[in-house]
C-alpha atoms as a PDB file:
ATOM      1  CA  UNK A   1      43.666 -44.435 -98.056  1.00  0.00           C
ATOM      2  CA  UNK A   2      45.276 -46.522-100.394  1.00  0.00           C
ATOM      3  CA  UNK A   3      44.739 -50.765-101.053  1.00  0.00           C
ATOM      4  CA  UNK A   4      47.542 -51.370 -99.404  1.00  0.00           C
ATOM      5  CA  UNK A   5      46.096 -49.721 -96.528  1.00  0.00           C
ATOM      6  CA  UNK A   6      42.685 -50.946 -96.905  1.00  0.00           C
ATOM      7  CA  UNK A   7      43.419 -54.409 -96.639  1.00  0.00           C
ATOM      8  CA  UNK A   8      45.397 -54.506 -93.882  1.00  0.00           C
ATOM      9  CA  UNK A   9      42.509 -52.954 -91.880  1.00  0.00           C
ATOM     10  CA  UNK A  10      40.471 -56.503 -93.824  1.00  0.00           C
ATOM     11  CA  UNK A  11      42.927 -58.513 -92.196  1.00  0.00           C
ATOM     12  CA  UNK A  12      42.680 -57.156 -88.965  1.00  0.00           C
ATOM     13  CA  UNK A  13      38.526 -56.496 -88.888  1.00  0.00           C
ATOM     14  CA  UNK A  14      37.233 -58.512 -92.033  1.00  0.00           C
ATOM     15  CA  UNK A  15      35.958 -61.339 -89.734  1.00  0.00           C
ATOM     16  CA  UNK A  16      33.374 -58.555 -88.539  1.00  0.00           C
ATOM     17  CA  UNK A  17      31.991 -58.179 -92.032  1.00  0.00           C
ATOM     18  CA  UNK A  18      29.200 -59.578 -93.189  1.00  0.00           C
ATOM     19  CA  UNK A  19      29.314 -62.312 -95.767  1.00  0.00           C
ATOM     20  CA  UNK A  20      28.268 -60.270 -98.706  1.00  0.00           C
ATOM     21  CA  UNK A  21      30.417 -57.580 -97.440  1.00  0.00           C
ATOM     22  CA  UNK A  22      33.851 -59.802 -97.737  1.00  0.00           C
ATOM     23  CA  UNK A  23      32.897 -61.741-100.758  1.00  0.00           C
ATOM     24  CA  UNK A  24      32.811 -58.319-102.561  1.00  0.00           C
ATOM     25  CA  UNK A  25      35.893 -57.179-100.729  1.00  0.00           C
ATOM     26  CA  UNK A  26      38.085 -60.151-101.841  1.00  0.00           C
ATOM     27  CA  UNK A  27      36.527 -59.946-105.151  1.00  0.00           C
ATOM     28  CA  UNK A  28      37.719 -56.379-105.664  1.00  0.00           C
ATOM     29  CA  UNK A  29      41.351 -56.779-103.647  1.00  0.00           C
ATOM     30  CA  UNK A  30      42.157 -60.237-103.750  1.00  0.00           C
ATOM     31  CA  UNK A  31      41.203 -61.041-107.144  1.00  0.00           C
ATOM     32  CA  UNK A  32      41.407 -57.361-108.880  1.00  0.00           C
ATOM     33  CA  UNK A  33      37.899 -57.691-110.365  1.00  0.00           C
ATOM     34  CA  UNK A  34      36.530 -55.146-111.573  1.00  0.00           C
ATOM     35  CA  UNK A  35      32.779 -53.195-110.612  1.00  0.00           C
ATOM     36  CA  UNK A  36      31.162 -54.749-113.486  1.00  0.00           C
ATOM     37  CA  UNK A  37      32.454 -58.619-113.006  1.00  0.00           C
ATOM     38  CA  UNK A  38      31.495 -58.438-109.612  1.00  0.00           C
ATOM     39  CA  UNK A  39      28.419 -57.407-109.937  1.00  0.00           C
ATOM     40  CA  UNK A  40      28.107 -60.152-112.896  1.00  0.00           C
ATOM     41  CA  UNK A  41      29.587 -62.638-110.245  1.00  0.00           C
ATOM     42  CA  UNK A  42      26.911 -61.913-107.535  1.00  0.00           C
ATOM     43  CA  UNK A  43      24.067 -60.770-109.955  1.00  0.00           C
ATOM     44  CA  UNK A  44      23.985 -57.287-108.831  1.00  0.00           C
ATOM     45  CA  UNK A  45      24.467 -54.300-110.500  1.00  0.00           C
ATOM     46  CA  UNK A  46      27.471 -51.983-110.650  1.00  0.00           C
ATOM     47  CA  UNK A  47      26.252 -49.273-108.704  1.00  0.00           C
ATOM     48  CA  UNK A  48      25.141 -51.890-106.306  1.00  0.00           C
ATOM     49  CA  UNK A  49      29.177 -53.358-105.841  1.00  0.00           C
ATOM     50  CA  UNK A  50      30.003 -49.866-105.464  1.00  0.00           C
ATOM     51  CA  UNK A  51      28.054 -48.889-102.382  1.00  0.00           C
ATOM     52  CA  UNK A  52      28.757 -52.572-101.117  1.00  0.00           C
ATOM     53  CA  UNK A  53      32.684 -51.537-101.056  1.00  0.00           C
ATOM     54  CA  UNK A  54      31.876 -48.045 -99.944  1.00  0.00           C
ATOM     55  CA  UNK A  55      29.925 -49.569 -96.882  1.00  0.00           C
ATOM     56  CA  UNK A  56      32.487 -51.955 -96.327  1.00  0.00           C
ATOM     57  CA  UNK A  57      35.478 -49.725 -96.592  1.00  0.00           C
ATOM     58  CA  UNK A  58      33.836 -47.072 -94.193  1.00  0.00           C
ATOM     59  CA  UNK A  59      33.274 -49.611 -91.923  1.00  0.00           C
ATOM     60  CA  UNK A  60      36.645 -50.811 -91.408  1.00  0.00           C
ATOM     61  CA  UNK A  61      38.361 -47.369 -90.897  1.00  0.00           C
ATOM     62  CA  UNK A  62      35.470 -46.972 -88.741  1.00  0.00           C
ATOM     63  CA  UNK A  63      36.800 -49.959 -86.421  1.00  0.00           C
ATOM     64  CA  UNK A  64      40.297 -48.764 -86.749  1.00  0.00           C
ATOM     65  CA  UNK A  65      39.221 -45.534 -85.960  1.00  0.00           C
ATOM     66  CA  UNK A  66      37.617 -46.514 -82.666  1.00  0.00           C
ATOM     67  CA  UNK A  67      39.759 -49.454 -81.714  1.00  0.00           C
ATOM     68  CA  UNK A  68      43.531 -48.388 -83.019  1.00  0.00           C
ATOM     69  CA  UNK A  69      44.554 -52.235 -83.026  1.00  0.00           C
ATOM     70  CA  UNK A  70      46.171 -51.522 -86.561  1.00  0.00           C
ATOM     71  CA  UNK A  71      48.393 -48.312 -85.548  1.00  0.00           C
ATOM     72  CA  UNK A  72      48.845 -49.790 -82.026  1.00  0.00           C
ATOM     73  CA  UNK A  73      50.299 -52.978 -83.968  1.00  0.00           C
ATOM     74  CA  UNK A  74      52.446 -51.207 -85.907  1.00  0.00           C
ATOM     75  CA  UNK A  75      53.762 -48.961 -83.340  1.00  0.00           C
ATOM     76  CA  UNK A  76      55.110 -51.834 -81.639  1.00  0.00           C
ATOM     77  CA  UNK A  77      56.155 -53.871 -84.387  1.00  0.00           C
ATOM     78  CA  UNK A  78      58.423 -50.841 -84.990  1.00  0.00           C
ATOM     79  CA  UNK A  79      59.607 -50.355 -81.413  1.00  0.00           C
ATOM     80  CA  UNK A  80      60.482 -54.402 -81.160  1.00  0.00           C
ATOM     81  CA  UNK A  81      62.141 -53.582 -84.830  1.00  0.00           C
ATOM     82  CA  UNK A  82      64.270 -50.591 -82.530  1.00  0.00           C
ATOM     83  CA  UNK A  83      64.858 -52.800 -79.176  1.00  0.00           C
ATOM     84  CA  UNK A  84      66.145 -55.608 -81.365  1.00  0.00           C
ATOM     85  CA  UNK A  85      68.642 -54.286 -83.405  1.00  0.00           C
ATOM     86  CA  UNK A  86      69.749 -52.045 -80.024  1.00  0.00           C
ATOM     87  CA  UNK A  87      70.076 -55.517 -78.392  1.00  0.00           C
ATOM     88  CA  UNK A  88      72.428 -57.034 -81.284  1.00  0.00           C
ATOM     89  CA  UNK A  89      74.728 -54.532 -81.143  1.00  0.00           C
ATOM     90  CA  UNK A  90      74.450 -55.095 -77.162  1.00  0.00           C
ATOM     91  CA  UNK A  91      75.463 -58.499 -77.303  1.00  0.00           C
ATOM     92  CA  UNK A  92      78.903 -58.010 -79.041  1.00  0.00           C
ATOM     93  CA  UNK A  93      79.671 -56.485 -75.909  1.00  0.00           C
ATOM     94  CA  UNK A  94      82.682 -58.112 -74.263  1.00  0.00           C
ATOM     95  CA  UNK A  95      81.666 -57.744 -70.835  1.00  0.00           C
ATOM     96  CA  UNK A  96      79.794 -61.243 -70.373  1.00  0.00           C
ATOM     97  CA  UNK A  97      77.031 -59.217 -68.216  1.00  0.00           C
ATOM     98  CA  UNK A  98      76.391 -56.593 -70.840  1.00  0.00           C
ATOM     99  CA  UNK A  99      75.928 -59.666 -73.528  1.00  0.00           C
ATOM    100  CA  UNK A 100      73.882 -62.260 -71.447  1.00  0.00           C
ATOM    101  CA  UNK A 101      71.389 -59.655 -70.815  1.00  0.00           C
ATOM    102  CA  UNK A 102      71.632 -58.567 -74.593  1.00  0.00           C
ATOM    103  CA  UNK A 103      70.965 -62.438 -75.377  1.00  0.00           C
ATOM    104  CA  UNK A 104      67.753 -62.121 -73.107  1.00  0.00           C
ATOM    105  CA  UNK A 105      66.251 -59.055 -74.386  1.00  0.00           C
ATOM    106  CA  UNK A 106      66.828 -60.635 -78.001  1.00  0.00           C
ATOM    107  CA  UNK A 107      65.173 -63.334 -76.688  1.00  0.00           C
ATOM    108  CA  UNK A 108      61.967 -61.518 -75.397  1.00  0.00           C
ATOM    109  CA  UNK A 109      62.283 -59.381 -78.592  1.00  0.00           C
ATOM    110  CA  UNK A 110      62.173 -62.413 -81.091  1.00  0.00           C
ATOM    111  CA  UNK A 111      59.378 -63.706 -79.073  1.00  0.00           C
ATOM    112  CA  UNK A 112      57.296 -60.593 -79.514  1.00  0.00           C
ATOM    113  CA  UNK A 113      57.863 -60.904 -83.175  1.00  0.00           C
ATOM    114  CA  UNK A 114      56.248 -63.677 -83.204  1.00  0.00           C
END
């Protein structure tokens, strides 16, 4: 799993972390410490920052593992993304029936984006 990855799952499940947990976290992602000025930071050792962010990460592909709300976000995200752009070309229609419901299910679409 790469960062990218990583902190997405934060953003979705950090709040379930413990304090320690997502101080180190945002040290190391948000900030690009490294081990060692971590560890300086929060007067533990290296070692220590590295089984901190080993718990951690574990822990949130854990949740995502058991819950889905990341893939399940993105699924739709990407299936609004499809209905969207199906309902723009929709709404060039010139039949004023095809278009006015094309202008509603951009509507609900833009909503969801939201």
């Amino acid at each position: 799993m790469d960062a990218l990855e990583i902190v997405l799952l934060y953003d979705y499940y950090g709040d379930l972390l413990t304090d320690r947990q997502k101080e180190c976290f945002e040290m190391r992602y948000y900030q690009d410490l490294s081990l060692g000025e971590i560890g300086e930071e929060l007067g533990i050792s290296r070692q220590g920052v590295h089984d901190n962010l080993s718990r951690t990460e574990a822990l949130l592909r854990n949740m995502e593992a058991k819950t889905g709300c990341v893939r399940r976000d993105q699924s739709c995200r990407k299936a609004v993304s499809t209905i969207l752009t199906a309902a723009l070309e929709l709404h060039k229609n010139e039949d004023p029936t095809v278009s006015a419901l094309a202008g509603r299910i951009i509507s609900a679409a833009q909503d969801l984006e939201e």
